[in-house]
Protein backbone atom coordinates (compact mmCIF):
# COMPACT_ATOMS: atom_id res chain seq x y z
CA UNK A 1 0.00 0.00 0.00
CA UNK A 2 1.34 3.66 -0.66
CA UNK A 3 0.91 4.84 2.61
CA UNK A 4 0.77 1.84 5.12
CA UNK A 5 3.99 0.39 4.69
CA UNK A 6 5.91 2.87 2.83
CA UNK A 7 6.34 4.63 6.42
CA UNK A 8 7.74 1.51 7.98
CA UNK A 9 10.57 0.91 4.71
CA UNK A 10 11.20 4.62 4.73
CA UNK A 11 12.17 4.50 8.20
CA UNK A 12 14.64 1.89 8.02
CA UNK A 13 17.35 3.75 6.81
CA UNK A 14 16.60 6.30 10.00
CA UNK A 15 16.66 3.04 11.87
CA UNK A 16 20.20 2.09 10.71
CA UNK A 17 21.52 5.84 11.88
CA UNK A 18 19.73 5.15 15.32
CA UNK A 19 21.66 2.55 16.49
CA UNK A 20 23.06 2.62 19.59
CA UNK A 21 25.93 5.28 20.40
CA UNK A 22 28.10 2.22 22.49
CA UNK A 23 27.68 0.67 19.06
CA UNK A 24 30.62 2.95 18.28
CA UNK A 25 33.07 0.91 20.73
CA UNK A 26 32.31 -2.48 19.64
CA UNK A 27 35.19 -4.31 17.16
CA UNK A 28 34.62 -3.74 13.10
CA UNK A 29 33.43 -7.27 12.81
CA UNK A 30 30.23 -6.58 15.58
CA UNK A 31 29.68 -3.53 13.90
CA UNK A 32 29.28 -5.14 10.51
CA UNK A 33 27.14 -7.67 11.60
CA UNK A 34 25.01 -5.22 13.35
CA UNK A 35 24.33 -3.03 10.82
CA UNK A 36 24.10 -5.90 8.19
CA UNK A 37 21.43 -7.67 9.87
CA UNK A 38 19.83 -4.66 9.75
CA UNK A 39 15.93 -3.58 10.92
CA UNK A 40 13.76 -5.79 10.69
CA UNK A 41 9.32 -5.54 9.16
CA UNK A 42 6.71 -7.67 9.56
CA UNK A 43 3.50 -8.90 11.61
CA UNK A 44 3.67 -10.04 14.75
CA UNK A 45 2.51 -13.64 14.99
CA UNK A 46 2.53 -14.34 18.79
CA UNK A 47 3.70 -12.29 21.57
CA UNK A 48 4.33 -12.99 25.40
CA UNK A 49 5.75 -10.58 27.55
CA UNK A 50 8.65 -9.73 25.74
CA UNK A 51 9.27 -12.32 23.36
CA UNK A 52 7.81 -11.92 19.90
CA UNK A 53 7.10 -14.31 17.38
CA UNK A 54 7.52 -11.75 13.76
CA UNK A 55 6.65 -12.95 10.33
CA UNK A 56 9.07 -10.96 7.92
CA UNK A 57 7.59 -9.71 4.86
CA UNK A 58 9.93 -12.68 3.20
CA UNK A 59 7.58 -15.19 4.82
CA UNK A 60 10.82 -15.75 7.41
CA UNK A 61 9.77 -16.19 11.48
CA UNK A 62 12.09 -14.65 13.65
CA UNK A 63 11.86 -14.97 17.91
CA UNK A 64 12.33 -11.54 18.61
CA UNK A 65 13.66 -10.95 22.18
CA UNK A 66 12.61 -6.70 23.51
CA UNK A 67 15.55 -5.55 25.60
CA UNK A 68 14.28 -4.47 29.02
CA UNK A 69 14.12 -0.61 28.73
CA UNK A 70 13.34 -0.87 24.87
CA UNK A 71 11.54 1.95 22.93
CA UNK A 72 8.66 1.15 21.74
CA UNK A 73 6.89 3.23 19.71
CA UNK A 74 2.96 3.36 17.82
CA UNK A 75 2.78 5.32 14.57
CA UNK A 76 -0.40 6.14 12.83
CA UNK A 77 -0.57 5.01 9.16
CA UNK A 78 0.87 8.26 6.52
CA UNK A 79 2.95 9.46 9.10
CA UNK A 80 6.41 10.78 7.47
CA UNK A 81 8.57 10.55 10.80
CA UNK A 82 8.80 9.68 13.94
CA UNK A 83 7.73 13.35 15.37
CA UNK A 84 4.10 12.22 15.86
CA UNK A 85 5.13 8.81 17.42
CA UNK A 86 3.49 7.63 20.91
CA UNK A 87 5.09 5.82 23.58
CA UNK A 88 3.28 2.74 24.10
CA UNK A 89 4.46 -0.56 26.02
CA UNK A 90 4.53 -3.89 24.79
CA UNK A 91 0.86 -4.76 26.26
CA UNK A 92 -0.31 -2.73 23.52
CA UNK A 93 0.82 -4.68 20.89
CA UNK A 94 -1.28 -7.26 19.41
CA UNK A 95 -1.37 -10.64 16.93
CA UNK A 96 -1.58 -9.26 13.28
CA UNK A 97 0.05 -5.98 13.76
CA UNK A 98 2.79 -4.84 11.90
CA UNK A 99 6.05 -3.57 13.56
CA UNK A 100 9.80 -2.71 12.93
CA UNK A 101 12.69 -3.61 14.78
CA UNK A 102 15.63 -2.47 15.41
CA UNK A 103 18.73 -3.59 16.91
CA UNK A 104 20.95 -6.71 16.70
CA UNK A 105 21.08 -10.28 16.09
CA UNK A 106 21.02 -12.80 18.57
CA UNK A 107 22.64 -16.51 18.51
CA UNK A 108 21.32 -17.40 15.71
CA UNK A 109 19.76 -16.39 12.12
CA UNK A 110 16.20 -16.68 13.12
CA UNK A 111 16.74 -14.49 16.79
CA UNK A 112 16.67 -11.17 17.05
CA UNK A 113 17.32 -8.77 20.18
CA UNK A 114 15.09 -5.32 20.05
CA UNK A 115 16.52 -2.58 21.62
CA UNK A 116 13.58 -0.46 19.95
CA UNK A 117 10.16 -1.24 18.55
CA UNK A 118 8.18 0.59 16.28
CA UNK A 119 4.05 -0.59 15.71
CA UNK A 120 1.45 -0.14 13.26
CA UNK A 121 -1.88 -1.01 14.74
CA UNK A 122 -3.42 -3.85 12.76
CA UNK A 123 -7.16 -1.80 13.04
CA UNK A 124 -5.35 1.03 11.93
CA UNK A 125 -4.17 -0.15 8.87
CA UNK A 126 -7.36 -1.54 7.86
CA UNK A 127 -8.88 1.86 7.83
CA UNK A 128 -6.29 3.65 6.07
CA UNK A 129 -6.44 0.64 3.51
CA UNK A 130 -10.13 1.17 3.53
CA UNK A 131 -9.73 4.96 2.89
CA UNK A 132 -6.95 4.25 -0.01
CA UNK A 133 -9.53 1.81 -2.18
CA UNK A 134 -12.08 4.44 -1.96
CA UNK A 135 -9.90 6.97 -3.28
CA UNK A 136 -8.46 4.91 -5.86
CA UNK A 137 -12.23 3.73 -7.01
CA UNK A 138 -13.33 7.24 -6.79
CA UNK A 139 -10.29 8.96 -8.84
CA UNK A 140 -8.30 5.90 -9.94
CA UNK A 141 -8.72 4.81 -13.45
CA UNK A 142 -6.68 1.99 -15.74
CA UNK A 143 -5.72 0.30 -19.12
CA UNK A 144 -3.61 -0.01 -21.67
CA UNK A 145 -0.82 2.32 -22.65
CA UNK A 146 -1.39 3.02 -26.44
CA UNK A 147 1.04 6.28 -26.72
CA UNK A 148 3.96 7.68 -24.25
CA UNK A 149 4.82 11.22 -25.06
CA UNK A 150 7.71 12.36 -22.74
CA UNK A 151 7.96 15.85 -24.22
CA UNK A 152 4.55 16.90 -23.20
CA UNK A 153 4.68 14.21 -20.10
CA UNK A 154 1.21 12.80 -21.70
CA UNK A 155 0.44 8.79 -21.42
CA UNK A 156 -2.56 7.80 -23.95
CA UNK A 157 -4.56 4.81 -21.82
CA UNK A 158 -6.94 2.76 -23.55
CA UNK A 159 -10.09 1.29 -21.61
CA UNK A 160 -11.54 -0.94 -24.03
CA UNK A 161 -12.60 1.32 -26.69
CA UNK A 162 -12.37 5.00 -24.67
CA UNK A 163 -9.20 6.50 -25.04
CA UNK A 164 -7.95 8.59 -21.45
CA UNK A 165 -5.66 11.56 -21.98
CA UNK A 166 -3.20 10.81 -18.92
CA UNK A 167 -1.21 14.09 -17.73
CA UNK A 168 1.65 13.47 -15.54
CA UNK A 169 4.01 16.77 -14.21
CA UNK A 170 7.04 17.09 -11.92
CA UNK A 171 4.98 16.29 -8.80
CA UNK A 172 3.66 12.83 -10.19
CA UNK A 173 5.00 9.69 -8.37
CA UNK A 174 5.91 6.54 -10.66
CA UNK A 175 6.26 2.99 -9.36
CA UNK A 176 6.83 0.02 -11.50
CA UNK A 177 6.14 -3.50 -10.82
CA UNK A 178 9.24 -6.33 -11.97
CA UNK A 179 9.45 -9.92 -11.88
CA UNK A 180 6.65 -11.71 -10.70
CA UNK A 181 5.02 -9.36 -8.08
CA UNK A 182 2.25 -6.96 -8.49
CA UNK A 183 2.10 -5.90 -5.01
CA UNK A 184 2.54 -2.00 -4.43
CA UNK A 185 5.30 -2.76 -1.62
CA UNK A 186 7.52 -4.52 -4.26
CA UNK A 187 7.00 -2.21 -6.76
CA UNK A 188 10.01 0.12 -7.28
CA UNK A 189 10.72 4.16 -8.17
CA UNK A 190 10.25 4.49 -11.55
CA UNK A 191 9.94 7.19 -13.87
CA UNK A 192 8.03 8.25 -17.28
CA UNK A 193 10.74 7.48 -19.27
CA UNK A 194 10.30 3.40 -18.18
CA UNK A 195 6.36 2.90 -19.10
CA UNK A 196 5.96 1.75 -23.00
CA UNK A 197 3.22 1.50 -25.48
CA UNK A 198 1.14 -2.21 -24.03
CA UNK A 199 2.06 -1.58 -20.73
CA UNK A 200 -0.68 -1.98 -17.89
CA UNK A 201 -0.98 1.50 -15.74
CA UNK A 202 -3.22 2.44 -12.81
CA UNK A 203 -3.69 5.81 -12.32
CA UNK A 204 -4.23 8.40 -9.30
CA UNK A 205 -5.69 11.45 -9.71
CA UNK A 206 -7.96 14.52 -10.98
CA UNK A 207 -10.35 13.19 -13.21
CA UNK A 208 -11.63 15.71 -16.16
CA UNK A 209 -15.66 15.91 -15.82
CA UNK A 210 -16.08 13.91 -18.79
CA UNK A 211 -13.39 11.29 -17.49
CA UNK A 212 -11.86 11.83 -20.72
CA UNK A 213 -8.35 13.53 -18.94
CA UNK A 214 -6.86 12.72 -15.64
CA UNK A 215 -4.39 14.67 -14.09
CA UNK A 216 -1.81 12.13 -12.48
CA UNK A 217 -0.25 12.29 -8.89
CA UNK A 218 0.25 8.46 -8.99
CA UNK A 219 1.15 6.41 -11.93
CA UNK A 220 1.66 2.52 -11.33
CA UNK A 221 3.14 1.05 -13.96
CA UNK A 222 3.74 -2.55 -15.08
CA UNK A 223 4.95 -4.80 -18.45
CA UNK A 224 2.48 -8.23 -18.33
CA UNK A 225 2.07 -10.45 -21.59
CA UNK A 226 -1.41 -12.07 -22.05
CA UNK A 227 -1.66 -15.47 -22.95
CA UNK A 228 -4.44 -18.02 -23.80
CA UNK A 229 -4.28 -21.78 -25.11
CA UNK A 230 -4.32 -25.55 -23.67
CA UNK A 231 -2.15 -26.95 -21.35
CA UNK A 232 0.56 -28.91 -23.29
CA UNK A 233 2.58 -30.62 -20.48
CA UNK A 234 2.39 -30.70 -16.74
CA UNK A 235 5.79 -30.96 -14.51
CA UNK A 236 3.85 -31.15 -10.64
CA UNK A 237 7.62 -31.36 -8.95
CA UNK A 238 8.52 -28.36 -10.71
CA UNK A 239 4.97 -26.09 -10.10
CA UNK A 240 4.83 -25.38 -14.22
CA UNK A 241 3.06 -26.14 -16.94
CA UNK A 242 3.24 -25.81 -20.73
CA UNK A 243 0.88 -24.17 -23.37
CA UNK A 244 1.26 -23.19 -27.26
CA UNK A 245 -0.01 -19.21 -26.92
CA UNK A 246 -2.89 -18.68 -29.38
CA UNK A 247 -2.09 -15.13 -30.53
CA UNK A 248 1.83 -16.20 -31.21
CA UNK A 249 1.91 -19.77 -32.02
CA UNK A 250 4.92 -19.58 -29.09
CA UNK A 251 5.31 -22.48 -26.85
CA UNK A 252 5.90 -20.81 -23.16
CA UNK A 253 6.65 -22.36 -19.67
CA UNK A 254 4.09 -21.16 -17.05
CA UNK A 255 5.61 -20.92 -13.21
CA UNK A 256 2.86 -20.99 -10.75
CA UNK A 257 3.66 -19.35 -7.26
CA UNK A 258 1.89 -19.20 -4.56
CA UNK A 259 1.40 -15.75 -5.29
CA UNK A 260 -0.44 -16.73 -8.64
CA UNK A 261 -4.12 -16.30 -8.72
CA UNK A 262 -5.35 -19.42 -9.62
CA UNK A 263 -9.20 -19.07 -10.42
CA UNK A 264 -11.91 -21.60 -12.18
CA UNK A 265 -14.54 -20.02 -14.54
CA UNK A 266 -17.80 -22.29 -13.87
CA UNK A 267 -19.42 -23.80 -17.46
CA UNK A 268 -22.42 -21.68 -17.41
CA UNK A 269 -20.70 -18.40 -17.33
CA UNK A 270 -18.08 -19.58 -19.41
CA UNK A 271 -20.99 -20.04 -22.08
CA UNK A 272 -22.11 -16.44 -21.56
CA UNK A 273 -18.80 -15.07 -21.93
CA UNK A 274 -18.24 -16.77 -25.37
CA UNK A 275 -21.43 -15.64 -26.35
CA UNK A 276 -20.42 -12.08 -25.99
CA UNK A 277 -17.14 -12.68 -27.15
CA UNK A 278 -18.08 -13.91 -29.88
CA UNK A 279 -20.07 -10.56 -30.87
CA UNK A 280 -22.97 -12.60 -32.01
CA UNK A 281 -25.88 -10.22 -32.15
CA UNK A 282 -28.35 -12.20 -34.28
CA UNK A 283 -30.22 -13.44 -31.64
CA UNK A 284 -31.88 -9.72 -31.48
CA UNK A 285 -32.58 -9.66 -35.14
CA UNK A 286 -35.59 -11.00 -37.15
CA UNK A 287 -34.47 -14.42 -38.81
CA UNK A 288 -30.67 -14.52 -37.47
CA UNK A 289 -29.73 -11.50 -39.66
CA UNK A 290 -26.79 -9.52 -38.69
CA UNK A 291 -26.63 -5.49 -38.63
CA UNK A 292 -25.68 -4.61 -41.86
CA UNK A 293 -21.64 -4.25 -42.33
CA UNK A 294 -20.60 -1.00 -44.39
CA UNK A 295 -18.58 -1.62 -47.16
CA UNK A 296 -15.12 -2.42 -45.32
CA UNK A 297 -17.24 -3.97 -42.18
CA UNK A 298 -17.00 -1.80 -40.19
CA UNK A 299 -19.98 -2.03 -38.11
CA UNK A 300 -20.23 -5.33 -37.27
CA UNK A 301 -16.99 -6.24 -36.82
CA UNK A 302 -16.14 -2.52 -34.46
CA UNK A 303 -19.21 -3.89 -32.45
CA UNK A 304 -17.91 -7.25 -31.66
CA UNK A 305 -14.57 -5.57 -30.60
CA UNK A 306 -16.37 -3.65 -28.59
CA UNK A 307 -18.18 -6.30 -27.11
CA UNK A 308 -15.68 -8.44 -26.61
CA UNK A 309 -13.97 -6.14 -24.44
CA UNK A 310 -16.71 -5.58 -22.34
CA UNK A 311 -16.77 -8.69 -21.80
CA UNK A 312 -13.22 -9.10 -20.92
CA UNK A 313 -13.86 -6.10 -18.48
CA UNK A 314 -16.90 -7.94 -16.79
CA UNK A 315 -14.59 -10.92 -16.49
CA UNK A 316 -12.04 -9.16 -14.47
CA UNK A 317 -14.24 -7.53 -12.39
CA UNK A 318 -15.98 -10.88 -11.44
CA UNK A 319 -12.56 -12.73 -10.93
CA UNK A 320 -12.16 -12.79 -7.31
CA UNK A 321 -15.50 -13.96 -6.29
CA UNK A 322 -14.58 -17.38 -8.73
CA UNK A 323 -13.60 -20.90 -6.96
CA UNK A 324 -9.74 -21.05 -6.19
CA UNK A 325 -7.57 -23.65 -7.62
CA UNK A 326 -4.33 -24.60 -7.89
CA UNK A 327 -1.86 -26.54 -10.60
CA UNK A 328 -3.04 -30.03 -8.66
CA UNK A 329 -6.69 -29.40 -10.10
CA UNK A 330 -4.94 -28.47 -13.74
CA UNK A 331 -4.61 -31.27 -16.63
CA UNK A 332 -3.21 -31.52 -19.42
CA UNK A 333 -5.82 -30.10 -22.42
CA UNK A 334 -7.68 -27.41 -20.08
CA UNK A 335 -7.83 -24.45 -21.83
CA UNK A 336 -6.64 -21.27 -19.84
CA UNK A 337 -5.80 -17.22 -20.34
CA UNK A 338 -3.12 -16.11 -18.05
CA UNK A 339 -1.72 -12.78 -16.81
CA UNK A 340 1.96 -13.32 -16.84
CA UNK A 341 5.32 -11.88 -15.24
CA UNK A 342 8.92 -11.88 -17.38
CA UNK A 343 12.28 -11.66 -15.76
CA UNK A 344 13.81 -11.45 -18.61
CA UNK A 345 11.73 -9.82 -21.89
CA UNK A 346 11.49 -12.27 -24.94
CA UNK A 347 12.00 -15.10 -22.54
CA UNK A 348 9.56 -18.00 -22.96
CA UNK A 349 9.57 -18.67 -19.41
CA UNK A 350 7.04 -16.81 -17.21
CA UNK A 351 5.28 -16.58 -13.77
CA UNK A 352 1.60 -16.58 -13.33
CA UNK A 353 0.49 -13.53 -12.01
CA UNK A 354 -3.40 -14.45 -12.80
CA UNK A 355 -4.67 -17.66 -14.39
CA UNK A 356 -8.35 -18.75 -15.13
CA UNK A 357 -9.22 -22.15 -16.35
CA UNK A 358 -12.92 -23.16 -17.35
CA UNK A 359 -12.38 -20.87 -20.48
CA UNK A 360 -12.89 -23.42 -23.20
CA UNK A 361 -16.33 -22.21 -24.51
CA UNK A 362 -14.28 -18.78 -25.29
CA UNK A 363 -11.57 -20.03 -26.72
CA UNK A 364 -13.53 -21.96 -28.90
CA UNK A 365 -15.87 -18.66 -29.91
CA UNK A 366 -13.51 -16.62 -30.63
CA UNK A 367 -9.94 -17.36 -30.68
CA UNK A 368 -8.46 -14.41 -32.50
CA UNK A 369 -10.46 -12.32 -30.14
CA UNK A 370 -9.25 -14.34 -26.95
CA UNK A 371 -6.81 -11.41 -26.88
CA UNK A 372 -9.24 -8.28 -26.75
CA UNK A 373 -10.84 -10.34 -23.20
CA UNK A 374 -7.62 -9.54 -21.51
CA UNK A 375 -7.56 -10.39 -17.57
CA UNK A 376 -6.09 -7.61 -14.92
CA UNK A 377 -3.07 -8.58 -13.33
CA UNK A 378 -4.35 -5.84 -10.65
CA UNK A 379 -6.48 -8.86 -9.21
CA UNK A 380 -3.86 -10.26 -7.54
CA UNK A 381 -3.72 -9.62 -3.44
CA UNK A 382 -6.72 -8.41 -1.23
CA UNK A 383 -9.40 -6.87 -2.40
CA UNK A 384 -8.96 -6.27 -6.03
CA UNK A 385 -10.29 -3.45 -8.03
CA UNK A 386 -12.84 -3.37 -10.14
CA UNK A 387 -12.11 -2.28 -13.73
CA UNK A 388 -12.34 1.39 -13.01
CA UNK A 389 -10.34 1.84 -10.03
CA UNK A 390 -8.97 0.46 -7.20
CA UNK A 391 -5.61 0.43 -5.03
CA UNK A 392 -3.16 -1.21 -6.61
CA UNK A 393 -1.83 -4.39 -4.57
């Protein structure tokens, strides 16, 4: 989240200059493995008296041990330094919140000794998550870069058909998403300069009254390749799978994580989907007809583009409140679109960021148009956004 963790990792550097003054006496060697160990963030799991049980954001558990006469410290979410800090005690810290900890390492890698604590209510959080999603449904807005003009410092989005004139100035913050994470607190600092014509963008900020323009204080950023086929091969052991990609005839090697978002479309609403994917209008016509094309075809076939992306749009939207699965339910010739993660561009090996099986009907209706019924790799996380907003995860 922009503003509930990025307190804690911007204060680890102040952290790291707040060691201890008798730090200064102790041998080279004790100082370097002080400092290298360095603070450390995550959410408490247990705590009695003074021992803490901490899950690091790296999924590591740590027995943290508080020094007797420790700091410790409460911070309220979007706080910028420690000025407005409150000096709590230890009682006041609960399972689920999220604290930073400073100090040094103890006998071993997974023991830590606390000689200051620093805690973000768990409650807290919640609320300024809660406030964050409302602002990013009210003035958030995303899609498809189509244009990048870094003269003007003007980003062209697409949402399905509508194009969004996207102004970004001096004062706009960029963060860009790498590797296989679409989570805001892995995202990095990015600038203007790194966003490209098909990359994915959220958006933060003054929206124009038609919604045509948005003036941008937050651009998120992110390069995802869209793919959709049947699975070729399965290697369980490994946690990948293989599928030819329908739009590039490439074969590509799926990793799924247990990040991925592994969802199952049911059959029913995989047969409504194709329908409208398919752009078949006849059934509201007198004896099957079509509308009538002009003389390049334009209208029917701008239609069906149009609604297949609304119904690629719908399909996001609905994606989180569809049955989990995971590669263990997956065999070889389902049919599935993914929203994949490259380390390396060009690469044929990728990580599944989302992944929806249950899709055959659509492939089947339409697959040149599989493509235009793109799913967000925003839906990945807690509660995902709906296509017209949302905070990114």
């Amino acid at each position: 989240m922009v503003i509930r963790l990025g307190i804690f990792r911007a204060l680890i550097v102040g952290a790291t200059l707040l060691l201890p003054v008798a730090g200064l006496t102790m041998s080279s060697t004790a100082i370097w493995a002080q400092v290298a160990a360095g603070p450390k963030i995550g959410t408490v799991a247990t705590i009695s008296g003074s021992a803490i049980t901490l899950t690091t954001d790296s999924k590591q558990q740590i027995t943290v041990t508080v020094d007797e006469g420790a700091r410790v410290l409460q911070l309220a979410p979007g706080s910028k330094d420690l000025k407005s800090a409150q000096t709590i005690t230890l009682g006041d810290i609960a399972k689920g919140d999220r604290i930073l900890v400073s100090g040094k390492p103890g006998s071993d890698a997974t023991s830590f000794m606390a000689s200051r604590v620093i805690l973000m209510k768990a409650q807290d959080i919640a609320q300024q998550h809660a406030k964050e999603e409302a602002d990013w449904h009210t003035r958030g807005t995303g899609g498809l870069v189509s244009a990048v003009d870094e003269g003007t410092g003007a980003i062209t989005v697409s949402i399905g058909a509508k194009k969004v004139a996207v102004q970004t100035s001096s004062a706009t913050k960029f963060r860009r998403y790498a590797g296989g994470s679409v989570k805001f607190e892995d995202a990095q600092s990015s600038t203007l300069a790194e966003i490209h014509a098909g990359d994915q963008v959220r958006v933060l900020g003054m929206k124009s009254a038609d919604g045509s323009s948005i003036q941008a204080e937050i651009v998120v950023s992110g390069s995802f390749l869209h793919l959709a086929g049947t699975i070729a091969t399965i290697a369980a052991a490994n946690g990948t799978f293989t599928i030819k990609d329908l739009a590039t005839k490439k074969t590509m090697t799926v990793q799924v994580t247990a990040d991925s978002n592994v969802r199952k479309l049911p059959p029913q609403a995989a047969a409504r989907f194709a329908t409208r994917a398919k752009g078949d209008a006849s059934a509201g016509h007198p004896g099957g007809a079509r509308p009538a094309a002009t003389a390049e075809g334009a209208s029917d076939s701008q239609g069906g583009e149009e609604q297949r992306r609304s119904a690629g749009m719908d399909l996001s939207q609905m994606l989180s409140r569809l049955p989990t699965e995971s590669l263990s339910d997956l065999k070889v010739g389902d049919a599935v679109m993914i929203v994949a993660s490259q380390q390396t561009p060009g690469s044929p090996d990728v990580s599944a960021v989302t992944l929806l099986s249950g899709v055959e009907p659509i492939l089947s209706a339409t697959p040149k148009g599989a493509a235009a019924m793109n799913l967000s790799p925003w839906q990945v996380g807690g509660g995902e956004p709906d296509a017209g907003g949302g905070s990114p995860q």
